[in-house]
PDB file of N, CA and C in Angstrom:
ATOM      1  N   UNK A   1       0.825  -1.185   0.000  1.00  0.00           N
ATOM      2  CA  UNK A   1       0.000   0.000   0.000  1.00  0.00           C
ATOM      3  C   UNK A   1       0.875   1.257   0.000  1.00  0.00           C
ATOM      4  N   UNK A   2       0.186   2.162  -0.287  1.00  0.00           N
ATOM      5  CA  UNK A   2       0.922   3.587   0.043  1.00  0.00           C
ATOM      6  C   UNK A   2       1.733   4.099   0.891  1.00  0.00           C
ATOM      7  N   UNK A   3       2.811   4.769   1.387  1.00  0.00           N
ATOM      8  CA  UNK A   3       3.243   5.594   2.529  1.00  0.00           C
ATOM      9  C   UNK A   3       3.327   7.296   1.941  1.00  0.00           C
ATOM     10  N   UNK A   4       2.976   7.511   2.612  1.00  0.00           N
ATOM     11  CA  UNK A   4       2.927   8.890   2.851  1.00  0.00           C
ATOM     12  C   UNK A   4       3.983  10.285   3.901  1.00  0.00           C
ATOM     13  N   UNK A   5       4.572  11.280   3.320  1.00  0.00           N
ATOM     14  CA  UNK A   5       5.273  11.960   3.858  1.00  0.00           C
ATOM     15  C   UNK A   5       4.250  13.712   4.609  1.00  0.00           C
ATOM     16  N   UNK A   6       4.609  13.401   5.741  1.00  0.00           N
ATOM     17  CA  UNK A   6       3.946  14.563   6.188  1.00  0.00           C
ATOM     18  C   UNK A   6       5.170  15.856   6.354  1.00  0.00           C
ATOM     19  N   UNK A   7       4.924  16.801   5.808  1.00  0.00           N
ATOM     20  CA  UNK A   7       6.251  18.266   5.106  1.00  0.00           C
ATOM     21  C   UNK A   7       6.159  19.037   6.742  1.00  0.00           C
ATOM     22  N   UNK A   8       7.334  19.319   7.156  1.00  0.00           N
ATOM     23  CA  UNK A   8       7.340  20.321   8.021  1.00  0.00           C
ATOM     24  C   UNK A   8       7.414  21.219   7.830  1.00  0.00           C
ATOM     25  N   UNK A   9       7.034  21.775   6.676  1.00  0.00           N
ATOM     26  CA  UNK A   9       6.825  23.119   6.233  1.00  0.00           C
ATOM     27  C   UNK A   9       5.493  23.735   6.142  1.00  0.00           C
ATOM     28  N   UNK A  10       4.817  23.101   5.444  1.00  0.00           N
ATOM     29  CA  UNK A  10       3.268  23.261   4.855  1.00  0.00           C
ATOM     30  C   UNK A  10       2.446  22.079   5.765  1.00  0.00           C
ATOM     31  N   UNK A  11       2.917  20.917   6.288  1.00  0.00           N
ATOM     32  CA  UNK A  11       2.019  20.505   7.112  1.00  0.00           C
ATOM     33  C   UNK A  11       1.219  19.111   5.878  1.00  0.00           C
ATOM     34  N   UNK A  12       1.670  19.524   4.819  1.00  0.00           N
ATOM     35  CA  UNK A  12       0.608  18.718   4.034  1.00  0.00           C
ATOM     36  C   UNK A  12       1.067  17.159   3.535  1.00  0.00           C
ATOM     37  N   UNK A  13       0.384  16.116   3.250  1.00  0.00           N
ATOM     38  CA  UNK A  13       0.713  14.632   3.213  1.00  0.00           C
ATOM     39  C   UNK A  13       0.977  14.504   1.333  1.00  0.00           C
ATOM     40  N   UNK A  14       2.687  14.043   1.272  1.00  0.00           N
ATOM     41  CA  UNK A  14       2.315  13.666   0.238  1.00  0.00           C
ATOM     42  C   UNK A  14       2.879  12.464  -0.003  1.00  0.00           C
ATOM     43  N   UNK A  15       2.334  12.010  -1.422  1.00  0.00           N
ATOM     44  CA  UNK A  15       3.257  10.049  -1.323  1.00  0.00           C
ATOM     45  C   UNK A  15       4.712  10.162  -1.352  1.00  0.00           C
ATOM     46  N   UNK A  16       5.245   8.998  -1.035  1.00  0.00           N
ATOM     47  CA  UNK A  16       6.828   9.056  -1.013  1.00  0.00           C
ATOM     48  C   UNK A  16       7.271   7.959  -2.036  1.00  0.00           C
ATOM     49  N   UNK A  17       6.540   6.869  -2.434  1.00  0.00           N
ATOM     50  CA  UNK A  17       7.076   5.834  -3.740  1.00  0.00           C
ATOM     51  C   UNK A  17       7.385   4.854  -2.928  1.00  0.00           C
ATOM     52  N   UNK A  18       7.500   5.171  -1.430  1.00  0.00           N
ATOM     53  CA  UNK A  18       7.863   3.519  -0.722  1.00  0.00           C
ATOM     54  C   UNK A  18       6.582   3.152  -0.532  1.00  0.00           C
ATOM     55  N   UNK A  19       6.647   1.428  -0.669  1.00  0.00           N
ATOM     56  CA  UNK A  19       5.269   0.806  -0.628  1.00  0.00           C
ATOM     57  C   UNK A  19       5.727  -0.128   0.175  1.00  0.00           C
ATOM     58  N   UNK A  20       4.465  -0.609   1.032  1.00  0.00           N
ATOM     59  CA  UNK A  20       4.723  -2.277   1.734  1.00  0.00           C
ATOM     60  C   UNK A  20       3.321  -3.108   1.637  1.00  0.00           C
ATOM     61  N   UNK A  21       3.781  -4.019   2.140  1.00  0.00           N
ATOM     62  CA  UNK A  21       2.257  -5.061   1.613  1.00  0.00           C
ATOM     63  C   UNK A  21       1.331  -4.666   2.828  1.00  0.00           C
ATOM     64  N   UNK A  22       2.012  -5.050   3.995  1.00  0.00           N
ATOM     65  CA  UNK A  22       0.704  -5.081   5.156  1.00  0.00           C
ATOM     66  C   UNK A  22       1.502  -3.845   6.072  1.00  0.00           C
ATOM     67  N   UNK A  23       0.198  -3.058   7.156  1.00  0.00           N
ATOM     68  CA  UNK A  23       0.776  -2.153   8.379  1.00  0.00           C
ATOM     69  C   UNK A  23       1.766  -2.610   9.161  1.00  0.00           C
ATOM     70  N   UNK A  24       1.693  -4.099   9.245  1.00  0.00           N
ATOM     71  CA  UNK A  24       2.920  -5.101   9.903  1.00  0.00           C
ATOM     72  C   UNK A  24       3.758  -4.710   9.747  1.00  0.00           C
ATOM     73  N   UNK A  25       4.020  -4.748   7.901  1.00  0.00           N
ATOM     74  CA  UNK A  25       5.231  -4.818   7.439  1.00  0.00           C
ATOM     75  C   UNK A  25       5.717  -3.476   7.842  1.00  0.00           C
ATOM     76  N   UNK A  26       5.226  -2.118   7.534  1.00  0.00           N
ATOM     77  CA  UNK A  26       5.500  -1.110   8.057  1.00  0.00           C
ATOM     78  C   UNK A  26       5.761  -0.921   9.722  1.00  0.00           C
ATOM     79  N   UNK A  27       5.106  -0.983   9.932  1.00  0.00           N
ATOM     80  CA  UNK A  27       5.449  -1.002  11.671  1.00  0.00           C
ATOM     81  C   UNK A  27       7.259  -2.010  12.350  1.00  0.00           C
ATOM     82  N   UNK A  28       7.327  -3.288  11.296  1.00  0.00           N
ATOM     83  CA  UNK A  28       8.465  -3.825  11.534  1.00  0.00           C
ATOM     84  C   UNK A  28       9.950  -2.985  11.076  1.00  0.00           C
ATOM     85  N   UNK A  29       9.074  -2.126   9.884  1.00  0.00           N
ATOM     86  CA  UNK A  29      10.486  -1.757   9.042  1.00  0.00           C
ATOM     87  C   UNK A  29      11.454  -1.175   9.216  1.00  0.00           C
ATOM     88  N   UNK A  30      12.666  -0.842   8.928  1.00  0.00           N
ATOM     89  CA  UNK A  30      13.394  -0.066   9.398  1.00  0.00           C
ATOM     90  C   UNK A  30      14.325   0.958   8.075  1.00  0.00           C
ATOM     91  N   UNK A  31      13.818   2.206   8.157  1.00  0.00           N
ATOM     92  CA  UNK A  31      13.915   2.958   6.804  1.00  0.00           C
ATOM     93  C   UNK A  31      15.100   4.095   6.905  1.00  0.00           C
ATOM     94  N   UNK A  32      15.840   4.080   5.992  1.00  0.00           N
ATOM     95  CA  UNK A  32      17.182   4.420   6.200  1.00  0.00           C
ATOM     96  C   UNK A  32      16.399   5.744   5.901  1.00  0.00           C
ATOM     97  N   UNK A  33      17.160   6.967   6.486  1.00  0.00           N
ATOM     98  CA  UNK A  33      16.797   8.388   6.564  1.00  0.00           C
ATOM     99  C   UNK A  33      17.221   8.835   5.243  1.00  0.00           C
ATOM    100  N   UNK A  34      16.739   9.790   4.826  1.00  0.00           N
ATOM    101  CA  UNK A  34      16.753  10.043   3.081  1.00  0.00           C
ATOM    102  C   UNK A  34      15.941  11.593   2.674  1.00  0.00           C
ATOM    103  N   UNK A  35      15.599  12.237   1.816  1.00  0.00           N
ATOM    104  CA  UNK A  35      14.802  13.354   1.990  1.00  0.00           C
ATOM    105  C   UNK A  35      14.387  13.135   0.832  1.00  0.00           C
ATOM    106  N   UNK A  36      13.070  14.319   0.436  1.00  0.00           N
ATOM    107  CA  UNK A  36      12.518  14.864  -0.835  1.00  0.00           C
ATOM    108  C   UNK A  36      11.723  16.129  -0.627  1.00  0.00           C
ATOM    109  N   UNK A  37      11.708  16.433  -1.587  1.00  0.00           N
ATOM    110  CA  UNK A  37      10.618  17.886  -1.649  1.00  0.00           C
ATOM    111  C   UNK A  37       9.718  17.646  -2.057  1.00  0.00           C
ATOM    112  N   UNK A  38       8.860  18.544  -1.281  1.00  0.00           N
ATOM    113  CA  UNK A  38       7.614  18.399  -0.776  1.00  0.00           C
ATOM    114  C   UNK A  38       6.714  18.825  -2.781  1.00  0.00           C
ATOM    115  N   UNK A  39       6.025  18.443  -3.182  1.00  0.00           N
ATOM    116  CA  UNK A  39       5.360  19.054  -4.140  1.00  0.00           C
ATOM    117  C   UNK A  39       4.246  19.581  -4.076  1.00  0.00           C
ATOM    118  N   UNK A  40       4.277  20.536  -2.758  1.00  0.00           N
ATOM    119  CA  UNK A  40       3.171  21.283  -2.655  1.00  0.00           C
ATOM    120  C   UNK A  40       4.211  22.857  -2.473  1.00  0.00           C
ATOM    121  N   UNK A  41       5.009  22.647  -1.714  1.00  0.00           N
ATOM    122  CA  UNK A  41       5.747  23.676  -1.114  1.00  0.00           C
ATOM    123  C   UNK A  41       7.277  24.065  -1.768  1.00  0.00           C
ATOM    124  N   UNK A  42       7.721  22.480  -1.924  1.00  0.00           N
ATOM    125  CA  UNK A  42       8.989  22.446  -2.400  1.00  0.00           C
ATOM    126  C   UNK A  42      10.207  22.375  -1.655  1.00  0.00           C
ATOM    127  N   UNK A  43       9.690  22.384  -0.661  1.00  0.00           N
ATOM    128  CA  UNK A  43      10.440  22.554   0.882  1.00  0.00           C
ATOM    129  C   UNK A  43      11.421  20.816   0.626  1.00  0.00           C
ATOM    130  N   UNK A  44      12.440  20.666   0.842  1.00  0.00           N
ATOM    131  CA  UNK A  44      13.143  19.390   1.373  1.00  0.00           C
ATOM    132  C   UNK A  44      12.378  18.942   2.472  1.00  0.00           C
ATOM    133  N   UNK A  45      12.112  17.897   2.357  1.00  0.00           N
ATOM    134  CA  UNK A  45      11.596  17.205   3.415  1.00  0.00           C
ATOM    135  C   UNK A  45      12.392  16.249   4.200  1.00  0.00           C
ATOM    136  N   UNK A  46      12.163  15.674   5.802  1.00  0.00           N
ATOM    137  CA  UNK A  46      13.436  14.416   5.716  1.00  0.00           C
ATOM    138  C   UNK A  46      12.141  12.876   5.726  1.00  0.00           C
ATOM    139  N   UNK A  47      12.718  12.303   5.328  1.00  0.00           N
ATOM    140  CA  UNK A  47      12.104  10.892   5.122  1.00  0.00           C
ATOM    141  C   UNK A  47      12.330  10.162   6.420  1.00  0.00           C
ATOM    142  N   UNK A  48      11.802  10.067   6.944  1.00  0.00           N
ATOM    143  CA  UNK A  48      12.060   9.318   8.238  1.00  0.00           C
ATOM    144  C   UNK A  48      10.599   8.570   8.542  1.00  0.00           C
ATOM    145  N   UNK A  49      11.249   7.565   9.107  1.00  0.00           N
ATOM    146  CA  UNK A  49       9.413   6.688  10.189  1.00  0.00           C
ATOM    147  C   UNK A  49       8.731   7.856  10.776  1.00  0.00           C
ATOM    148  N   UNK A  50       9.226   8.579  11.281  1.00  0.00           N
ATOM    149  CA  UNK A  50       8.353   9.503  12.426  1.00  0.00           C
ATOM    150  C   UNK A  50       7.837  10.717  11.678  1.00  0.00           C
ATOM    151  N   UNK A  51       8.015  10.493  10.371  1.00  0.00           N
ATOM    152  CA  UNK A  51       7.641  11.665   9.528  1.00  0.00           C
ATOM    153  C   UNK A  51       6.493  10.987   8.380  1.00  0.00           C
ATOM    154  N   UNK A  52       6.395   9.702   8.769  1.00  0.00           N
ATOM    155  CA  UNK A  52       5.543   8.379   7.676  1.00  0.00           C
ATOM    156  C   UNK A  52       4.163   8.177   8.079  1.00  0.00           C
ATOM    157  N   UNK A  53       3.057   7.862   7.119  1.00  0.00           N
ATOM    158  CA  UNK A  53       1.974   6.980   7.092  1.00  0.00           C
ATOM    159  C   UNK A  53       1.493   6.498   6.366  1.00  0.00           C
ATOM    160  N   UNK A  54       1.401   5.427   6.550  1.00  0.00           N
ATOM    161  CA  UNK A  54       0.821   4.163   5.855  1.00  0.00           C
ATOM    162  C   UNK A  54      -0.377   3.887   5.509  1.00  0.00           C
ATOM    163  N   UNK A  55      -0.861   4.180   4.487  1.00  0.00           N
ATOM    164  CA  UNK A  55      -2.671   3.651   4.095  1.00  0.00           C
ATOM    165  C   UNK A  55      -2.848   2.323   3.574  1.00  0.00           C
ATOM    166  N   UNK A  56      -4.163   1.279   4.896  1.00  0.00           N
ATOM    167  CA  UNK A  56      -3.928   0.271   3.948  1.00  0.00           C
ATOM    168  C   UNK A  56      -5.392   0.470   3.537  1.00  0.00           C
ATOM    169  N   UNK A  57      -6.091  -0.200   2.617  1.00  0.00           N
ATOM    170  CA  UNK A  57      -7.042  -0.356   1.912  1.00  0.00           C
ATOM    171  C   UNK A  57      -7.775  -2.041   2.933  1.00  0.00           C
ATOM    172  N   UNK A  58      -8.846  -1.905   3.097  1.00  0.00           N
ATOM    173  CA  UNK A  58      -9.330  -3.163   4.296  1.00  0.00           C
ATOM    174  C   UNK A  58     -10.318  -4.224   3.046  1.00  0.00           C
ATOM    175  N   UNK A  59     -10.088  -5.372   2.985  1.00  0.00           N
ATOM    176  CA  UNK A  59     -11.190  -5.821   2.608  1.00  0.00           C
ATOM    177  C   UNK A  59     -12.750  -5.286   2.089  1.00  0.00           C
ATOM    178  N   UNK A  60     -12.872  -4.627   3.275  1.00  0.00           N
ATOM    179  CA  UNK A  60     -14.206  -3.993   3.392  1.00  0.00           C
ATOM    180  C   UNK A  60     -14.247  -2.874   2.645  1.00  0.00           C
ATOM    181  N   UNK A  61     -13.343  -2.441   2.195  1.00  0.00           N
ATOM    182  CA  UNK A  61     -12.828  -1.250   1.698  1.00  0.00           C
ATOM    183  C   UNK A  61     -13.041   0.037   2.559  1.00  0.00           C
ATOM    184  N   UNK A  62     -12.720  -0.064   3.431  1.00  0.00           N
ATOM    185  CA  UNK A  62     -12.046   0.807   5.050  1.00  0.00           C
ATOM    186  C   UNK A  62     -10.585   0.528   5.154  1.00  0.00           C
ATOM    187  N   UNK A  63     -10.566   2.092   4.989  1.00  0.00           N
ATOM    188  CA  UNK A  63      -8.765   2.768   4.860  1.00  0.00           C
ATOM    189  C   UNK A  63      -8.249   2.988   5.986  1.00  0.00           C
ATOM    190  N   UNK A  64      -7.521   2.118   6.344  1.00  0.00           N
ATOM    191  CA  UNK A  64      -6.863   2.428   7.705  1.00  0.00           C
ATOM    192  C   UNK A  64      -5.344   2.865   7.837  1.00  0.00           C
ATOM    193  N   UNK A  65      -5.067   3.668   8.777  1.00  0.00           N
ATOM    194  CA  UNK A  65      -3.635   4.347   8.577  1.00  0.00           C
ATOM    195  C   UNK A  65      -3.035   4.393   9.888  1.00  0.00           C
ATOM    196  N   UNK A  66      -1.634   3.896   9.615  1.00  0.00           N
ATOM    197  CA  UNK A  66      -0.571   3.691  10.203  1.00  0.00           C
ATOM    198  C   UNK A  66       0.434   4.832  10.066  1.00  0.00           C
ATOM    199  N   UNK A  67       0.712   5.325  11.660  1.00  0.00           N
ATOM    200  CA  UNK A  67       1.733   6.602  11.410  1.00  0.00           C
ATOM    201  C   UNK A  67       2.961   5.919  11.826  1.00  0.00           C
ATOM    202  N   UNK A  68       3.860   6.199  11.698  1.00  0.00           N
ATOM    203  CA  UNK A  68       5.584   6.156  12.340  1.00  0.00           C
ATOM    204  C   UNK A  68       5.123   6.225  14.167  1.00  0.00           C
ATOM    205  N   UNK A  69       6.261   5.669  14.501  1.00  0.00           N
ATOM    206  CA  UNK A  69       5.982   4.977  16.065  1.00  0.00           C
ATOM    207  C   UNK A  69       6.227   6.410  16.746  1.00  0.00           C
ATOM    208  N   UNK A  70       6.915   7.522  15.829  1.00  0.00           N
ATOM    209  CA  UNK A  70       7.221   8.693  16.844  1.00  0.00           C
ATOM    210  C   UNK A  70       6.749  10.055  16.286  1.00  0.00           C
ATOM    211  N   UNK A  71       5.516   9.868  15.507  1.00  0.00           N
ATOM    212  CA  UNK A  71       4.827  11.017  14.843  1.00  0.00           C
ATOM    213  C   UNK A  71       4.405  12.030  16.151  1.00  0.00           C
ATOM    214  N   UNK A  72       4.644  13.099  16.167  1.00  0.00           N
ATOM    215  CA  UNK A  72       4.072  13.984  17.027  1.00  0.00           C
ATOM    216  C   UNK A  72       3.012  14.501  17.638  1.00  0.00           C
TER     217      UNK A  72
END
């Protein structure tokens, strides 16, 4: 599913291109620190877990989301 970067600039969520299968897998992972700019703002962003969330899509089709273990 998706992960998502939240910008400390503008505040706003955008995708990052990393994908995982299940919230598991995210919650286990361990993601080397890295950056991008934001394409709302343009701002560098840093890529980190605590800056991440995860959308999964449910059976039911109920979207459930997983943040980084140290989102603020």
């Amino acid at each position: 599913m998706t992960t998502y970067a939240h910008c400390q600039r503008c505040g706003r969520w955008f995708k990052t291109g990393i994908r995982f299968a299940t919230a598991e897998a995210f919650e286990n992972s361990k993601i080397k620190a890295t950056s991008r700019a934001c394409p709302f703002c343009k701002k560098v962003t840093p890529i980190e877990k605590q800056y991440l969330r995860f959308d999964e899509i449910r059976i039911d089709g109920r979207i459930t989301h997983t943040e980084g273990k140290y989102f603020p």
